[in-house]
Protein backbone atom coordinates (compact mmCIF):
# COMPACT_ATOMS: atom_id res chain seq x y z
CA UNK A 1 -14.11 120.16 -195.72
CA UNK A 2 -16.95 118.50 -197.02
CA UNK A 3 -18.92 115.14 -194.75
CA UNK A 4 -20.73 112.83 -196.10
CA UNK A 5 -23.80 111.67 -193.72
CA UNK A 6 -25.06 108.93 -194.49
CA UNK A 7 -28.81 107.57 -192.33
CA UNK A 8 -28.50 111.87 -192.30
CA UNK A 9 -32.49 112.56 -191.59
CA UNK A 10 -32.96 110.33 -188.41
CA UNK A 11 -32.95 110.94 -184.59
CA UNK A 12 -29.29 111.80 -184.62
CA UNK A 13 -28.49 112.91 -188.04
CA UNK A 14 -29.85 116.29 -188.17
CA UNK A 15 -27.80 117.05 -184.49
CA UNK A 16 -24.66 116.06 -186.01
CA UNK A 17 -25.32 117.74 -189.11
CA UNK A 18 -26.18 121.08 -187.77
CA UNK A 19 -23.06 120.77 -185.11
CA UNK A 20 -20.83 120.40 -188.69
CA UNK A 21 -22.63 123.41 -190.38
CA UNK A 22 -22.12 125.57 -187.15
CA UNK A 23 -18.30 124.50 -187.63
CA UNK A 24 -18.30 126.17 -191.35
CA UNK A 25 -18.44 122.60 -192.93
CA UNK A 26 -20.19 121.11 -196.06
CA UNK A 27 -22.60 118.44 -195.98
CA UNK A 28 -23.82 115.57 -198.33
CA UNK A 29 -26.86 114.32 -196.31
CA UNK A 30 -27.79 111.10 -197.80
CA UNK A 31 -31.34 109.20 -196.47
CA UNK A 32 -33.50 107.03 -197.87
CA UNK A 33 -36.35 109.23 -196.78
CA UNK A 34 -34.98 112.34 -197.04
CA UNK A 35 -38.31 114.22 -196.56
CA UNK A 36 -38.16 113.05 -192.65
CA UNK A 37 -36.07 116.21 -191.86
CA UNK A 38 -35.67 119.63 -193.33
CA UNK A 39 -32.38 121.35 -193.57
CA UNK A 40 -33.84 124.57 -195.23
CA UNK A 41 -31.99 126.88 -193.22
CA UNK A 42 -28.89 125.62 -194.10
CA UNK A 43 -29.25 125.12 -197.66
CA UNK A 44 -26.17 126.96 -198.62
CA UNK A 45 -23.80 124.11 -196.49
CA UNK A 46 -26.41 121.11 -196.82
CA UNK A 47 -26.99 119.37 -200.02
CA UNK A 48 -29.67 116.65 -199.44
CA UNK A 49 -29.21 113.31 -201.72
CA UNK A 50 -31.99 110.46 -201.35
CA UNK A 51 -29.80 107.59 -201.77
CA UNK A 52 -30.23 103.85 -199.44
CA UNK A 53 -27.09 102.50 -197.83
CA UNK A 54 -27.92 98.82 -198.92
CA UNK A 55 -27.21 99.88 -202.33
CA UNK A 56 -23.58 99.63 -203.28
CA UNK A 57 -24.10 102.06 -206.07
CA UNK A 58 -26.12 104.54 -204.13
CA UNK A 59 -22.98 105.26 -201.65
CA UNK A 60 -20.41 105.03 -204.22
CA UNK A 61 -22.46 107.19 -206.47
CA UNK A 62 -22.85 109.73 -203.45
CA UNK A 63 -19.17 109.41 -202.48
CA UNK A 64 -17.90 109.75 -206.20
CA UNK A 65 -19.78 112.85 -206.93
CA UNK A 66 -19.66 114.90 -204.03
CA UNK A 67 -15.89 113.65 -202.66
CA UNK A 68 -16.08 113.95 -199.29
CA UNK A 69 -13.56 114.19 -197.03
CA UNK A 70 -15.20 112.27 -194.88
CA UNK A 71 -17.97 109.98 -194.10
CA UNK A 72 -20.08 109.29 -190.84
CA UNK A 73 -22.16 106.34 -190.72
CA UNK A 74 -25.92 106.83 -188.82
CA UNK A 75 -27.83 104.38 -190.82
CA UNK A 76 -28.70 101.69 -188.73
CA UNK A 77 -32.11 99.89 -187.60
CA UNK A 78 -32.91 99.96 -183.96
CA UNK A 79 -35.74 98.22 -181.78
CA UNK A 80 -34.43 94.97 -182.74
CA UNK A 81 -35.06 93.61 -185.58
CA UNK A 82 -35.61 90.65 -184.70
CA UNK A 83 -39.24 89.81 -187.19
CA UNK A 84 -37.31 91.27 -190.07
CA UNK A 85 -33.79 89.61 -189.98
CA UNK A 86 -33.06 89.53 -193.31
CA UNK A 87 -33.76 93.68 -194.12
CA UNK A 88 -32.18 94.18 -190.67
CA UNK A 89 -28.62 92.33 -191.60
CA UNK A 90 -28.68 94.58 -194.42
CA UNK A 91 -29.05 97.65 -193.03
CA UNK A 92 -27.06 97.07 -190.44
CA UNK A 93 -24.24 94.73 -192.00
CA UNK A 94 -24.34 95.22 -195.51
CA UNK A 95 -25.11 98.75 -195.09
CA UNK A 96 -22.03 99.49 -193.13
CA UNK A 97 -19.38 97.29 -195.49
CA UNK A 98 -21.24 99.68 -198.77
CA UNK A 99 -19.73 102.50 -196.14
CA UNK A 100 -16.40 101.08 -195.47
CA UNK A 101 -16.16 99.83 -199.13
CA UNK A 102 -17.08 102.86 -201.07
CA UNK A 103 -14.89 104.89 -198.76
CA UNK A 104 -11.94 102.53 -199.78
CA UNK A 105 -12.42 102.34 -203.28
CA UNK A 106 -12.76 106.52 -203.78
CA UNK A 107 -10.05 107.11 -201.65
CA UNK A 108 -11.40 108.23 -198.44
CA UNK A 109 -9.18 107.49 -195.34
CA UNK A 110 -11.58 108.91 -192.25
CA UNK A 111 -14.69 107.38 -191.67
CA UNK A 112 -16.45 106.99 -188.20
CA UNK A 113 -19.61 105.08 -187.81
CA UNK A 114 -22.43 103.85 -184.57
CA UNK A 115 -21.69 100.75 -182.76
CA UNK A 116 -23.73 100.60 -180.08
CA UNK A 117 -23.67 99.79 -175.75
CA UNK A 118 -25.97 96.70 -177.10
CA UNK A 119 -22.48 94.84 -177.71
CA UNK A 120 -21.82 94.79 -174.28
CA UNK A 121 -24.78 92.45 -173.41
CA UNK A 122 -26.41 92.22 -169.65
CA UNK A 123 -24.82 94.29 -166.98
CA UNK A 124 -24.71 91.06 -164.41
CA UNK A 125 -21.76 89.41 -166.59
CA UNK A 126 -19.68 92.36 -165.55
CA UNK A 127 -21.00 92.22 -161.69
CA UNK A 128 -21.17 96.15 -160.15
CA UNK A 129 -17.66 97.60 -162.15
CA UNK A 130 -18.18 99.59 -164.80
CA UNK A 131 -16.39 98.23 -167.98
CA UNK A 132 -14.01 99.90 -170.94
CA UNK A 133 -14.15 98.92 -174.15
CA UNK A 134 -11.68 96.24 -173.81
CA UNK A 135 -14.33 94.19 -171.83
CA UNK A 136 -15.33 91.01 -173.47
CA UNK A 137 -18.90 91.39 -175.50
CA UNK A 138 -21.76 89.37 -174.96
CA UNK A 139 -24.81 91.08 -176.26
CA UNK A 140 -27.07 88.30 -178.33
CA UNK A 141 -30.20 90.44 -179.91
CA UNK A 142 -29.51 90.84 -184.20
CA UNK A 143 -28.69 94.15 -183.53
CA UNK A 144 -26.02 93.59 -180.72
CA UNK A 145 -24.80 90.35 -182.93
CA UNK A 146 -24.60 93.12 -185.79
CA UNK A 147 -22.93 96.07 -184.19
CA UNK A 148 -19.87 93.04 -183.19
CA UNK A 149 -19.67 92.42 -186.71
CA UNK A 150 -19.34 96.39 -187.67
CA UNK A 151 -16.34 96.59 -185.37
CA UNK A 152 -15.04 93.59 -186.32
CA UNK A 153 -15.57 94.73 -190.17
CA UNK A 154 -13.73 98.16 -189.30
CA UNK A 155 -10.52 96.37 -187.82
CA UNK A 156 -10.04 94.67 -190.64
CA UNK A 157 -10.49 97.93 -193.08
CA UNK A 158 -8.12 99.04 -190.56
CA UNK A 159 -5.58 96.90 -190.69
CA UNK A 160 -5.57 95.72 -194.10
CA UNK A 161 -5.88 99.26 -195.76
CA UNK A 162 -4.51 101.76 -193.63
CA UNK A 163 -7.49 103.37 -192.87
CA UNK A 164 -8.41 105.96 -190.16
CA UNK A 165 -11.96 104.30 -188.83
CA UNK A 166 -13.45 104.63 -185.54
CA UNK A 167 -17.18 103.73 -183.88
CA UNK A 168 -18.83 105.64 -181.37
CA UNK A 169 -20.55 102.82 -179.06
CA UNK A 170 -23.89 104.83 -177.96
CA UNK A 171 -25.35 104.31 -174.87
CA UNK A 172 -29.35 104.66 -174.57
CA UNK A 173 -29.68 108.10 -176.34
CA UNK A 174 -32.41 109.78 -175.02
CA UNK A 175 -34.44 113.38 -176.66
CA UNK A 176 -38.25 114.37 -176.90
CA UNK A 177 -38.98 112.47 -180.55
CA UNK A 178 -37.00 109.35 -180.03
CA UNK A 179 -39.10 106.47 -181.12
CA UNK A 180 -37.22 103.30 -181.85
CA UNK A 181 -35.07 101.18 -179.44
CA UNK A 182 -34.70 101.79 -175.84
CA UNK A 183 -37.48 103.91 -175.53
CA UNK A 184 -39.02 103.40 -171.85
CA UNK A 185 -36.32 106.10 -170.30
CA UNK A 186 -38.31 108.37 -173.37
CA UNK A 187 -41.68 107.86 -172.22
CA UNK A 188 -40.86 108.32 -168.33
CA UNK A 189 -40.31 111.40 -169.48
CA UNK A 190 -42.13 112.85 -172.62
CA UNK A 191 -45.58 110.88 -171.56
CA UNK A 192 -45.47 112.98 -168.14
CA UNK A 193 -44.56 116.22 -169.68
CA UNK A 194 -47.80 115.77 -171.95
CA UNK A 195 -49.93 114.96 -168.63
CA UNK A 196 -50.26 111.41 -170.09
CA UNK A 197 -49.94 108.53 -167.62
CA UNK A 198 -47.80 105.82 -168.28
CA UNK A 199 -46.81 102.47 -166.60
CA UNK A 200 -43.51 100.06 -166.85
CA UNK A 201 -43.00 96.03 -166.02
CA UNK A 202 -39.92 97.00 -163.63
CA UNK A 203 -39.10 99.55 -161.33
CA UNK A 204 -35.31 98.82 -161.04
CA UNK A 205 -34.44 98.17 -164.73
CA UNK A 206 -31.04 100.48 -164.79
CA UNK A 207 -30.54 102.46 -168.19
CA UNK A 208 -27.56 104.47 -169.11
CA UNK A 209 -29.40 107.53 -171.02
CA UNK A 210 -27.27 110.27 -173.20
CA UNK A 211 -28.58 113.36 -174.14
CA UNK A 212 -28.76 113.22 -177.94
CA UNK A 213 -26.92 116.63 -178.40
CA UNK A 214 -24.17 115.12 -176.78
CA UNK A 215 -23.60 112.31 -178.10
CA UNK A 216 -24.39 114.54 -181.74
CA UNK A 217 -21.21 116.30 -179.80
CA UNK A 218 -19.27 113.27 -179.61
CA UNK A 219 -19.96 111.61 -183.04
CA UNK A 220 -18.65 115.80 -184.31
CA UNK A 221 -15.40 115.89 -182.59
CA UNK A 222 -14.25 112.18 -183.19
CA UNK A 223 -15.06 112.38 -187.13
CA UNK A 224 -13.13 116.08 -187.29
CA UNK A 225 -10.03 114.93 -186.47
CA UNK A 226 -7.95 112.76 -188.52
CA UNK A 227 -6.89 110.21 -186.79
CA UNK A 228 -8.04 108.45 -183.03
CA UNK A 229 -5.86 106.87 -180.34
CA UNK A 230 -8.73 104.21 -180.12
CA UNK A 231 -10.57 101.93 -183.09
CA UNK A 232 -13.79 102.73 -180.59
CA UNK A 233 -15.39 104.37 -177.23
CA UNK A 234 -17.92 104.26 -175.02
CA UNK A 235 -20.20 106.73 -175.21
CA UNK A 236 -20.95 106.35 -171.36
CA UNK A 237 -24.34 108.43 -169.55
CA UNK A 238 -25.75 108.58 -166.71
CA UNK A 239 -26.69 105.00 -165.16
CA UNK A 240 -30.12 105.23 -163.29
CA UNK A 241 -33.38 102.93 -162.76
CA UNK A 242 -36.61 103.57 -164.04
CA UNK A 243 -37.88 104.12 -160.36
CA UNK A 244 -35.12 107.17 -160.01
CA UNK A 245 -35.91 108.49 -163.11
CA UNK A 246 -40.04 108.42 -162.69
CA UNK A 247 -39.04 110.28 -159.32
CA UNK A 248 -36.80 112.81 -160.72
CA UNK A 249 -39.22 113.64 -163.48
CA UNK A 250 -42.50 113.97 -160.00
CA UNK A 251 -39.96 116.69 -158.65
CA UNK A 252 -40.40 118.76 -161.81
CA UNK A 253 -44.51 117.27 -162.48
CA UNK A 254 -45.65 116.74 -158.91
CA UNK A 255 -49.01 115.38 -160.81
CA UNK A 256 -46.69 112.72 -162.60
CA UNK A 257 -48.94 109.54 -162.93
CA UNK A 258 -46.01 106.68 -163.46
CA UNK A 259 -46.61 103.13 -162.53
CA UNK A 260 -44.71 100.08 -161.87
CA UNK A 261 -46.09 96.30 -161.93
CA UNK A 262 -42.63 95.37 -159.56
CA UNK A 263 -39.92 96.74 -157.97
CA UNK A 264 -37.72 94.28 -159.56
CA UNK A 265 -35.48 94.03 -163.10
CA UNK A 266 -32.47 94.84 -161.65
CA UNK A 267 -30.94 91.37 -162.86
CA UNK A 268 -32.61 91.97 -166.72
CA UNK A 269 -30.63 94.72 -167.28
CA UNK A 270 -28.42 95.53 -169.88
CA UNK A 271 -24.76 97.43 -169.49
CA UNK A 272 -25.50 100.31 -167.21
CA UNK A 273 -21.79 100.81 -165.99
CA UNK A 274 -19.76 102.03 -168.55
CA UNK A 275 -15.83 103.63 -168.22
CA UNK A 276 -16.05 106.34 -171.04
CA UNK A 277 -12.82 108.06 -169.62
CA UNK A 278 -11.32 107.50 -173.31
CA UNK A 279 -13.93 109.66 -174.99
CA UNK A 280 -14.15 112.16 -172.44
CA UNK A 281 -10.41 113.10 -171.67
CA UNK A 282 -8.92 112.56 -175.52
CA UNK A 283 -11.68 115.05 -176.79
CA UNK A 284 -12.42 117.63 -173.85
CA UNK A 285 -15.58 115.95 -173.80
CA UNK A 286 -18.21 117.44 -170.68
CA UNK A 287 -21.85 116.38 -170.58
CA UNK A 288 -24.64 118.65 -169.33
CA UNK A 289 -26.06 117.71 -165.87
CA UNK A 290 -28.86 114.84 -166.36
CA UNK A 291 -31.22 116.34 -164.25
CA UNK A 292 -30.95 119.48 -166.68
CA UNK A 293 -31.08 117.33 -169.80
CA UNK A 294 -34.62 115.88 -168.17
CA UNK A 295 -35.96 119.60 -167.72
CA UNK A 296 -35.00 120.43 -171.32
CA UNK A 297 -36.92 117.70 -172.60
CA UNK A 298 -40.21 118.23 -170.40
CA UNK A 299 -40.24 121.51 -171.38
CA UNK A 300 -39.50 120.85 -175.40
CA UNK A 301 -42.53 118.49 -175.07
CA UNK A 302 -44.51 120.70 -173.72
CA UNK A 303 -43.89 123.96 -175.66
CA UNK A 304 -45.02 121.26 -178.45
CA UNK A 305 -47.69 120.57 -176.98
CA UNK A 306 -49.33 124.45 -176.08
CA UNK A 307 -48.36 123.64 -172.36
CA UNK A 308 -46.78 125.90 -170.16
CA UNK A 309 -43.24 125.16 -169.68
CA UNK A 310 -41.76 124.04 -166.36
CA UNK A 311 -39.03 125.72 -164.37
CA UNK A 312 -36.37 124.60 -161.97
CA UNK A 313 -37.34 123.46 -158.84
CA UNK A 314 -35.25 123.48 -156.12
């Protein structure tokens, strides 16, 4: 089987793509800066195609060529957007109808692509229950306002073509070199590990972080199999405030200089209560333990940094 990826050298790409060449799959890796990652070792199963997801002809051109049998959708701009709305919408919206389009047009029925927990909107519309993804949405940033439109978009390639789409809605996916979005639950983290201090507006402001090999996990299984008992799921994590996390990360860095201006933000949060019982029981889907997913990262940090790594305390 051969997958087209297209936004393939980003924070997730490279995960996903190295979860499909471990699976004996082909890949088309298409970027716009396909210099950001290397895929040397895996030259044999990775063919790497600069091409930019705005451009109609660029995907079509991709998908024509190399036929894939399917296409994943990664290509997105995160940290808002908000200065830039105009190269945002077409990243984000133009850039996914060139994916749903070109797919159509060449013939290919299974595509899955990123929506995103920003749909949802603040946690404190839904009061303390967690929510499925039949819960109204009421996220208002570009990029929220976009990822509606994307699912919106896909129900109605869905429904008036027949074809097999289905978004992953991420939750605030965390790793050592993530750099755009949601990127305080990063820093409580990575900044530490490097002995850096590092200091946050609100001690309770909740977050729902995801490992990024797991959700690289997620986005694997759903696009292998042909069709999905759901047009989209929630990724789901682990909810927990900046506070909890700054002291989980002092048990393993007992030198850990994190700061707080307040104790409050509980109320400014975003969707921290998620149901992802659809993802996790239709594809056997497990998550490794948080607290292990913060040690991993501490110590990937600091191996990067000529530090000596960090073992479990107990």
């Amino acid at each position: 089987m051969t997958v087209l990826v297209l936004g393939a050298c980003g924070f997730i790409g490279p995960r996903v793509i190295r979860k499909l060449v471990e699976r004996d799959q082909q890949v088309v890796a298409l970027d716009i800066n396909p210099g950001a990652a290397s895929f040397v070792e895996m030259k044999d199963q990775v063919e790497v195609v600069r091409g930019d997801v705005t451009q109609f002809d660029d995907v079509v051109k991709a998908v024509i060529e190399y036929r894939p049998d399917r296409i994943i959708n990664l290509a997105y701009l995160l940290g808002g957007g908000e200065d830039r709305p105009n190269y945002t919408m077409r990243l984000n919206v133009l850039g996914m109808d060139n994916c749903f389009e070109a797919a159509r047009l060449c013939g290919v029925k299974r595509v899955v692509y990123a929506s995103s927990i920003a749909v949802s909107g603040p946690q404190k519309h839904f009061g303390d229950q967690p929510i499925d993804e039949d819960a109204p949405t009421y996220g208002t940033s570009q990029y929220a306002v976009h990822k509606i439109f994307n699912e919106f978009q896909a129900k109605q390639y869905i429904q008036n073509y027949g074809m097999s789409i289905t978004g992953i809605r991420p939750a605030n996916v965390t790793g050592p070199d993530k750099v755009r979005g949601s990127t305080d639950h990063v820093r409580c983290i990575t900044l530490p590990a490097r002995g850096e201090p590092v200091s946050f507006p609100h001690k309770s402001l909740m977050r729902l972080p995801i490992h990024v090999e797991d959700i690289a996990e997620a986005f694997v299984r759903v696009l292998l199999v042909d069709s999905t008992q759901h047009p989209v799921y929630n990724s789901g994590g682990t909810p927990i405030s900046l506070g909890a996390l700054a002291d989980l990360v002092g048990e393993f860095l007992p030198n850990a200089q994190i700061a707080f201006d307040s104790d409050g933000g509980l109320e400014e949060s975003s969707n921290y209560l998620v149901d992802n019982s659809r993802l996790l029981d239709e594809f056997e889907l497990e998550y490794a333990p948080f607290r292990q997913r913060v040690l991993e990262i501490i110590n990937e940090v600091r191996q990067d940094a000529g530090l000596p790594t960090i073992g479990e305390r107990r």
